[in-house]
N, C-alpha and C. Protein backbone atom coordinates (compact mmCIF):
# COMPACT_ATOMS: atom_id res chain seq x y z
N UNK A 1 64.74 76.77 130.68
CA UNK A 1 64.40 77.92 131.51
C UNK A 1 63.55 77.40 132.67
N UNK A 2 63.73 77.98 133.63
CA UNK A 2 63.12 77.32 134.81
C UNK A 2 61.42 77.93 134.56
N UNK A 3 60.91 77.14 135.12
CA UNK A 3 59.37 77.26 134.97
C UNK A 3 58.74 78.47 136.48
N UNK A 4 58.08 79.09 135.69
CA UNK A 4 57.51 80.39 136.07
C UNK A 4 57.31 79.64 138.10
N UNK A 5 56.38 78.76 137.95
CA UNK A 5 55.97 78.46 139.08
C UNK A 5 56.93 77.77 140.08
N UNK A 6 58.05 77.70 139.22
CA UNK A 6 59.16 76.18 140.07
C UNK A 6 59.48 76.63 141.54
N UNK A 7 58.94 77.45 142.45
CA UNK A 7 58.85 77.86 143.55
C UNK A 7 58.69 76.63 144.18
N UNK A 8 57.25 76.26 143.65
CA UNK A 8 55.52 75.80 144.97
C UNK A 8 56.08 74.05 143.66
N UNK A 9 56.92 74.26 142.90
CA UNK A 9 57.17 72.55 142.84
C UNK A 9 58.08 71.16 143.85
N UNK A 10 57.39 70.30 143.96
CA UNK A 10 58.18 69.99 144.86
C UNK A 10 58.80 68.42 143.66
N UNK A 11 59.90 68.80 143.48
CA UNK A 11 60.59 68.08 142.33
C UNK A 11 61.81 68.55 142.36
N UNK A 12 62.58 67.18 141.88
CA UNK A 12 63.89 68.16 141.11
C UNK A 12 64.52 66.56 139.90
N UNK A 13 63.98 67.60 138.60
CA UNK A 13 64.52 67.66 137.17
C UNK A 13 64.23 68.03 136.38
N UNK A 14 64.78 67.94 135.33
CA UNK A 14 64.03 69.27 134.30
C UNK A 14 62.90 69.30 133.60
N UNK A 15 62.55 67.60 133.55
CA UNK A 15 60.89 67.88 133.03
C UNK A 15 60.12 68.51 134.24
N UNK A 16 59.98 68.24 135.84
CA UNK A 16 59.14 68.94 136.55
C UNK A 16 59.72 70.60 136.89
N UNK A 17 60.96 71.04 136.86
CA UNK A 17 61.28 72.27 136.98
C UNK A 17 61.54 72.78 135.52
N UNK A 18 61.38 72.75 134.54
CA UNK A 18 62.00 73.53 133.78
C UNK A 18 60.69 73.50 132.22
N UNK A 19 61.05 74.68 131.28
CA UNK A 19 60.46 74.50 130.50
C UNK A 19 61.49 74.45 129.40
N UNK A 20 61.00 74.03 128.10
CA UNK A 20 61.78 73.59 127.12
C UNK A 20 61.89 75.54 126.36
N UNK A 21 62.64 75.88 125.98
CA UNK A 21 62.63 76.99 124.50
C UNK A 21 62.64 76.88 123.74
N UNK A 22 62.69 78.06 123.04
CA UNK A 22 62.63 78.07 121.04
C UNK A 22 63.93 77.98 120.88
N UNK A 23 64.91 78.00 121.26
CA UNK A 23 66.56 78.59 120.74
C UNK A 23 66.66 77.25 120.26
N UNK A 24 66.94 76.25 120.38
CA UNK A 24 66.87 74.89 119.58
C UNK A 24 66.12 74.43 118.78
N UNK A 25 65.02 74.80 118.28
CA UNK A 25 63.65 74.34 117.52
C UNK A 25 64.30 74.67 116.13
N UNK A 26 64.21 73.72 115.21
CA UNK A 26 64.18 74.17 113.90
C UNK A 26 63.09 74.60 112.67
N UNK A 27 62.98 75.62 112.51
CA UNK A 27 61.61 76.29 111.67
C UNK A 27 61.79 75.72 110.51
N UNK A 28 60.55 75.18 109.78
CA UNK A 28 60.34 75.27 108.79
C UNK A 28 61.05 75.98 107.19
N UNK A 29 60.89 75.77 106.38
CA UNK A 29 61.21 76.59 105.07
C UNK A 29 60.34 78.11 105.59
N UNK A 30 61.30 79.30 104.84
CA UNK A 30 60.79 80.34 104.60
C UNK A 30 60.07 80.69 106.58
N UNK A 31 60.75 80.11 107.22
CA UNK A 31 60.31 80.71 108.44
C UNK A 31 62.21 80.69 109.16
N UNK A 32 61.98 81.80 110.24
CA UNK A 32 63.13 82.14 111.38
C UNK A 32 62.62 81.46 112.69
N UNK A 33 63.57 81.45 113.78
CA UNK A 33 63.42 81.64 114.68
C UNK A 33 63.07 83.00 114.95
N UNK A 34 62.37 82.90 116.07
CA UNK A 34 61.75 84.81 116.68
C UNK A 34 63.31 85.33 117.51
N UNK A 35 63.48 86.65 117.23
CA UNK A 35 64.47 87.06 118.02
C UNK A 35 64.59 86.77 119.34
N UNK A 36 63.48 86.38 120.23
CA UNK A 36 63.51 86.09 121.27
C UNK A 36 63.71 85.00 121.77
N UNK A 37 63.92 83.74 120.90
CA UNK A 37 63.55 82.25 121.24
C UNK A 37 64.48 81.80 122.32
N UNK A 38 66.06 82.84 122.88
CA UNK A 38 66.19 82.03 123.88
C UNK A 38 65.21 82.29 125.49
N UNK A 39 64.67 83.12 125.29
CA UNK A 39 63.35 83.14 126.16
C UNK A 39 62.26 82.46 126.09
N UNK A 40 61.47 82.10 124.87
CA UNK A 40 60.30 81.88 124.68
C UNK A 40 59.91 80.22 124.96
N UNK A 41 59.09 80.25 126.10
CA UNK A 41 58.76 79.25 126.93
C UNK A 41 57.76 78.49 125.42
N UNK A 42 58.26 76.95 125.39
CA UNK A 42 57.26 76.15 124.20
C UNK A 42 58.62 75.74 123.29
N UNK A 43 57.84 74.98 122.20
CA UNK A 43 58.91 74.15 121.63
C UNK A 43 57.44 73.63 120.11
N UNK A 44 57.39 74.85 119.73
CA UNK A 44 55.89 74.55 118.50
C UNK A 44 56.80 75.69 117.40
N UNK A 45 55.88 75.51 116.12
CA UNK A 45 56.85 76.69 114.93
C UNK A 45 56.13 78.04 115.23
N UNK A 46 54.43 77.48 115.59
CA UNK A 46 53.58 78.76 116.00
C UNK A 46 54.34 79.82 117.28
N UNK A 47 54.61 78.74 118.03
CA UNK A 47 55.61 79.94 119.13
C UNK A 47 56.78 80.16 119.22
N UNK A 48 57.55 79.39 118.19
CA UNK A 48 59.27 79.82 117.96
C UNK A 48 59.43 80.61 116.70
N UNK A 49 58.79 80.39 115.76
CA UNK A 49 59.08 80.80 114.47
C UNK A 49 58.64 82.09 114.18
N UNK A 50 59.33 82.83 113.32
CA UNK A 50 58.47 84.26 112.32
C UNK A 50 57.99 83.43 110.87
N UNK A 51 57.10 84.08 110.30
CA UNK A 51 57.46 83.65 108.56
C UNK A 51 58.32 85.14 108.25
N UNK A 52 59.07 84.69 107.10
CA UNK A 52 59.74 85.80 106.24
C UNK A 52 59.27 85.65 104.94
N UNK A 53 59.78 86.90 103.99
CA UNK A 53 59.48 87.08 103.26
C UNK A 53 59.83 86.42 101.62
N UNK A 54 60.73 84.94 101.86
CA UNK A 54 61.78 84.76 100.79
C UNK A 54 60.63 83.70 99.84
N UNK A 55 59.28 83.60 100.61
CA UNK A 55 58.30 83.10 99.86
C UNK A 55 57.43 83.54 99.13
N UNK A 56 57.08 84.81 99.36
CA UNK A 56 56.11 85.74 99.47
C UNK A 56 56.26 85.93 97.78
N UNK A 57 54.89 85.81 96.89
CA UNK A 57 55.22 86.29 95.69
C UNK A 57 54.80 87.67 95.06
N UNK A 58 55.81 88.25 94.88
CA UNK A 58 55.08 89.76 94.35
C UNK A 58 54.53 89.58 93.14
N UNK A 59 53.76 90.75 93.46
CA UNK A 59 52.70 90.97 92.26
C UNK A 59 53.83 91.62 90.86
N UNK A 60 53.29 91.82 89.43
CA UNK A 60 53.81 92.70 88.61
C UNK A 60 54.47 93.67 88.93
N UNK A 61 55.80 93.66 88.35
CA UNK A 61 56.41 95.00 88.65
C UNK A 61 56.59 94.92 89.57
N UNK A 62 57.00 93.95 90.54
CA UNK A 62 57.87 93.96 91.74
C UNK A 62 58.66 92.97 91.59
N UNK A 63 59.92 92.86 92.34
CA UNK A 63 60.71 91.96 92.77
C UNK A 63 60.66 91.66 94.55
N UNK A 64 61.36 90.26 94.83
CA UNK A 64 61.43 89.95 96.22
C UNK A 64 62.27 90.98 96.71
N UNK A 65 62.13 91.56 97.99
CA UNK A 65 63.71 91.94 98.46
C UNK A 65 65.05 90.93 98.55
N UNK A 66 65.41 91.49 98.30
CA UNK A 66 67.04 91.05 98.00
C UNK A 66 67.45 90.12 99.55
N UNK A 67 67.03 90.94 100.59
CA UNK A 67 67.22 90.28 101.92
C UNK A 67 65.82 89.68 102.55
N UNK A 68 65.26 88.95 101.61
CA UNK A 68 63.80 88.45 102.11
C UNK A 68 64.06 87.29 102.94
N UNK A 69 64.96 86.76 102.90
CA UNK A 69 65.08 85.58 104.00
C UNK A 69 65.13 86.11 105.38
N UNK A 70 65.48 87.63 105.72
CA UNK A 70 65.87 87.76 106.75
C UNK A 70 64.62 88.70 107.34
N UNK A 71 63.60 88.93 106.78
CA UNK A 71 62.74 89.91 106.56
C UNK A 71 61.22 89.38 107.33
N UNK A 72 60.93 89.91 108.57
CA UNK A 72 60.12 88.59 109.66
C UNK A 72 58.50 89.79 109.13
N UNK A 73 57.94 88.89 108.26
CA UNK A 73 56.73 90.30 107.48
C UNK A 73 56.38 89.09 106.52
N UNK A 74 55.12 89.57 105.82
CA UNK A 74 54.13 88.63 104.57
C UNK A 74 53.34 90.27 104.22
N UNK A 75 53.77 90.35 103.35
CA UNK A 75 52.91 91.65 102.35
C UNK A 75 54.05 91.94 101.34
N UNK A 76 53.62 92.67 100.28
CA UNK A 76 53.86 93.71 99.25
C UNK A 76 54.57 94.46 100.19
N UNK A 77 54.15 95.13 100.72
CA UNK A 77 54.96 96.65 101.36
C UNK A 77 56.19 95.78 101.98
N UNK A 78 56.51 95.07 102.56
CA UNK A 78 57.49 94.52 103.34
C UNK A 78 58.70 93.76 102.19
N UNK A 79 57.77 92.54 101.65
CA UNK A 79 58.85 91.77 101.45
C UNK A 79 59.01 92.26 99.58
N UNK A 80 58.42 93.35 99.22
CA UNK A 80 58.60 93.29 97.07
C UNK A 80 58.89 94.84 97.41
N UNK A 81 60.25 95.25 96.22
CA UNK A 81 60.71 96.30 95.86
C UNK A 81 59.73 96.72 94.46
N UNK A 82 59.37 98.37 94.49
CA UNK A 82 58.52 97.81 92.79
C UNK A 82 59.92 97.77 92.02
N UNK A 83 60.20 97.62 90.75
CA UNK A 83 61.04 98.11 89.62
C UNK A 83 60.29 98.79 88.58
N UNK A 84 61.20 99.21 87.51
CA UNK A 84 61.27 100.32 86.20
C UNK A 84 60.14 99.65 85.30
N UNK A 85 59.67 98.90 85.13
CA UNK A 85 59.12 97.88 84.15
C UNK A 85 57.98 98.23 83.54
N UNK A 86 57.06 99.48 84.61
CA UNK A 86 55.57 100.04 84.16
C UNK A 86 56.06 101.59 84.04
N UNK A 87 56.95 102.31 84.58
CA UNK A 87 57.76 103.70 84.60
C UNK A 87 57.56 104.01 83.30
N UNK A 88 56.59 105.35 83.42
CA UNK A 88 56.57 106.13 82.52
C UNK A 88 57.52 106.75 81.98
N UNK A 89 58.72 106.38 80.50
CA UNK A 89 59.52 108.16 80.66
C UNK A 89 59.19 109.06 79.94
N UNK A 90 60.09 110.02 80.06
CA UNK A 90 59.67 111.12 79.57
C UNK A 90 59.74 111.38 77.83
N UNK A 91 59.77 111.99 77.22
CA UNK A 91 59.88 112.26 75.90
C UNK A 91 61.52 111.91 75.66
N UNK A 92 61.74 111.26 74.63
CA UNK A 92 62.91 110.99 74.34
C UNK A 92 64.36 109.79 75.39
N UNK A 93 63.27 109.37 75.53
CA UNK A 93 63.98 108.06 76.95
C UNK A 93 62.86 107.36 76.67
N UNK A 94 63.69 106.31 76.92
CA UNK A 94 63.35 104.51 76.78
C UNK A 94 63.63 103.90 78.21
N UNK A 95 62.60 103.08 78.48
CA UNK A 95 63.08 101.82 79.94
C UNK A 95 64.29 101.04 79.42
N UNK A 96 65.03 101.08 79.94
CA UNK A 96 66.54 100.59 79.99
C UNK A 96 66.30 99.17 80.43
N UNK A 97 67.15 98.36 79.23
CA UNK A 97 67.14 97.49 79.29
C UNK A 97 66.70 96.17 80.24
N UNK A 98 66.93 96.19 81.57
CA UNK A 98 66.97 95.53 82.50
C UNK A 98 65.64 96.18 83.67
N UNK A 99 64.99 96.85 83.00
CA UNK A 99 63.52 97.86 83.53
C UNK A 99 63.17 96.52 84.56
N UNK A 100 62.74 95.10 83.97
CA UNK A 100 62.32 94.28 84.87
C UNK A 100 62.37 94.07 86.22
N UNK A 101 63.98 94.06 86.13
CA UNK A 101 64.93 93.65 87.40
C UNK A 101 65.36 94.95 88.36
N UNK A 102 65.40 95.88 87.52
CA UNK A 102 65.63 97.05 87.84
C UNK A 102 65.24 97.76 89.02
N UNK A 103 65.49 97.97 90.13
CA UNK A 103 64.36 97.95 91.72
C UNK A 103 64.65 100.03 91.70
N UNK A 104 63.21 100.39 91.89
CA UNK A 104 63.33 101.92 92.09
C UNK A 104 62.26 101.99 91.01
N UNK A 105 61.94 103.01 91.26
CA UNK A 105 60.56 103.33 89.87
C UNK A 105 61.06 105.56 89.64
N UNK A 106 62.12 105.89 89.47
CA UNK A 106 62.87 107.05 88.73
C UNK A 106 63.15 107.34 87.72
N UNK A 107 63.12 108.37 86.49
CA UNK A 107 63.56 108.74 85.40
C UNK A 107 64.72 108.11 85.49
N UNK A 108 65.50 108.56 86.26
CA UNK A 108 67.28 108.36 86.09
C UNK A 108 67.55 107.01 86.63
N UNK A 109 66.78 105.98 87.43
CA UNK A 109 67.29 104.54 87.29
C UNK A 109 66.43 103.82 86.39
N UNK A 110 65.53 103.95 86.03
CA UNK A 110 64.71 103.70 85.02
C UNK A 110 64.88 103.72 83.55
N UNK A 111 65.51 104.79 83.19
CA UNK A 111 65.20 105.39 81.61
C UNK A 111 66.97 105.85 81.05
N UNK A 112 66.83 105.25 79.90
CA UNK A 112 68.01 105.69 78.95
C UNK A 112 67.52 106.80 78.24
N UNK A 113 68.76 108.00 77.90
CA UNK A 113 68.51 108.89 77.08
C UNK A 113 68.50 108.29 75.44
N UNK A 114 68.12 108.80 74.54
CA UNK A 114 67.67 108.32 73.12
C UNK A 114 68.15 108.92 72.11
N UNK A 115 68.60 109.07 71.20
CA UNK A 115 69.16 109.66 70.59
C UNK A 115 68.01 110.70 69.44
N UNK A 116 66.55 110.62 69.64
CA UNK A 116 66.05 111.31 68.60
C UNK A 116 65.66 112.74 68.86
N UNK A 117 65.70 113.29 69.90
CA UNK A 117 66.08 114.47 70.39
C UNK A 117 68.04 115.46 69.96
N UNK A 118 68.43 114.54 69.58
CA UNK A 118 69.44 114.88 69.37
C UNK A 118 69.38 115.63 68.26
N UNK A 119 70.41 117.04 68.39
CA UNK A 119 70.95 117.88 66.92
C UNK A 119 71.97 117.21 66.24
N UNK A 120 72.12 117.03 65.18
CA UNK A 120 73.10 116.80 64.79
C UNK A 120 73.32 117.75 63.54
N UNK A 121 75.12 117.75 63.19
CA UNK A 121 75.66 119.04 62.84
C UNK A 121 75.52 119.04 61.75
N UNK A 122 76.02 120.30 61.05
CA UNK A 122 75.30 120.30 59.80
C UNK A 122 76.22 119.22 58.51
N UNK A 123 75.56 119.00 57.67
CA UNK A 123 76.18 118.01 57.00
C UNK A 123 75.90 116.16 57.61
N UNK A 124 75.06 116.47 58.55
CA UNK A 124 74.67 115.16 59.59
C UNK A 124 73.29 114.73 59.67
N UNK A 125 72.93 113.55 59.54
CA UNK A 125 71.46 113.48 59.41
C UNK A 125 71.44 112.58 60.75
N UNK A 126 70.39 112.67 61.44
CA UNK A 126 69.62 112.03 62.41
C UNK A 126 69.55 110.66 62.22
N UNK A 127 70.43 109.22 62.52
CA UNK A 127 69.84 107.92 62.08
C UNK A 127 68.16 107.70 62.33
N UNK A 128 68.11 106.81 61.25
CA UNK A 128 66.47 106.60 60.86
C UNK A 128 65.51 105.70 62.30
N UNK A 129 66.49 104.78 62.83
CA UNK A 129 65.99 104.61 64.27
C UNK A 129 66.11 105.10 65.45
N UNK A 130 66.65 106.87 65.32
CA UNK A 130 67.35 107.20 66.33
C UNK A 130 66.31 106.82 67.67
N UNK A 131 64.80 106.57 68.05
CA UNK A 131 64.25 106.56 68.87
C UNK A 131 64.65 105.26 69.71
N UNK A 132 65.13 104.33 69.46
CA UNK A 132 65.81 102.82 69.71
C UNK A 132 66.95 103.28 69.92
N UNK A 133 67.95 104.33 69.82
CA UNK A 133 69.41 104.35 69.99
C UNK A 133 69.76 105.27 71.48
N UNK A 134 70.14 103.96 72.24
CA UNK A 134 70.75 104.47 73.62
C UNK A 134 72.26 105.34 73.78
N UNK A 135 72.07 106.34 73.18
CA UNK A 135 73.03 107.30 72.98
C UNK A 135 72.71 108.52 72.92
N UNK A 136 73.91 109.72 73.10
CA UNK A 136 73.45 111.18 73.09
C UNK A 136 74.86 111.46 72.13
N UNK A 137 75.15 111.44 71.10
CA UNK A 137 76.10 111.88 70.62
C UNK A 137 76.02 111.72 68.87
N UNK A 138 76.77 112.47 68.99
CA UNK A 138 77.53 112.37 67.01
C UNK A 138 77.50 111.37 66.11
N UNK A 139 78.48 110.91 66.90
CA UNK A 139 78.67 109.47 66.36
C UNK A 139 77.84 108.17 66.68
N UNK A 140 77.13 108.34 67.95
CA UNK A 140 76.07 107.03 67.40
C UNK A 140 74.63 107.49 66.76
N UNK A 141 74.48 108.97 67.24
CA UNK A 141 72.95 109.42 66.76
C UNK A 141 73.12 109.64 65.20
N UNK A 142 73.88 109.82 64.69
CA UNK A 142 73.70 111.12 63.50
C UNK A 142 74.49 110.55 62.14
């Protein structure tokens, strides 16, 4: 890019007229180029680069975002989804299996229905673990 002043220079090549950019610089791990780098006068990571988020470690009960490489931010709020893993449910629901990984903190992505709420018909007894049984029916509750 030609240099701001290359008016009042009296030269001609590109080290005295020109400045170097970011669009060629290669960043670091866990850093981008800035959207702007084919503008940005310098050739350093401090003035070409973003950090993203694909380093960033969340706390409990979060995961990275899924698109953290692409994600130009360093915090919790930016770069970690929470998941199901601390989600309270309600009476008769269990955190479903995969609660860990699970991204959303909702009854309904969170929690399996249980089978110990369940009626079962007459002549039918309630299995003895129904509170462990990820089912709503007859035949697996009863």
């Amino acid at each position: 890019v030609r240099k701001a002043d290359a008016s009042g220079i009296r030269a001609w090549g590109r080290e005295q007229c020109c400045d170097k950019v970011c669009s060629d610089f290669s960043c670091p791990s866990h850093y981008i180029l800035k959207e702007d780098a084919t503008v940005t006068r310098g050739y350093a990571g401090a003035l070409c680069c973003d950090k993203v988020c694909s380093d960033f470690s969340c706390p409990s009960h979060y995961v990275r975002k899924a698109d953290a490489s692409g994600i130009r931010a360093w915090g919790r709020e930016q770069c970690c989804d929470k998941v199901c893993s601390d989600f309270s449910c309600p009476s008769h629901y269990i955190l479903k299996e995969d609660a860990t990984v699970t991204r959303g903190y909702a009854g309904a992505l969170c929690c399996d229905k249980v089978c110990s709420d369940f009626s079962c018909p007459s002549h039918y007894a309630r299995k003895s673990d129904a509170s462990g049984i990820r089912a709503w029916s007859r035949d697996k509750c009863c």
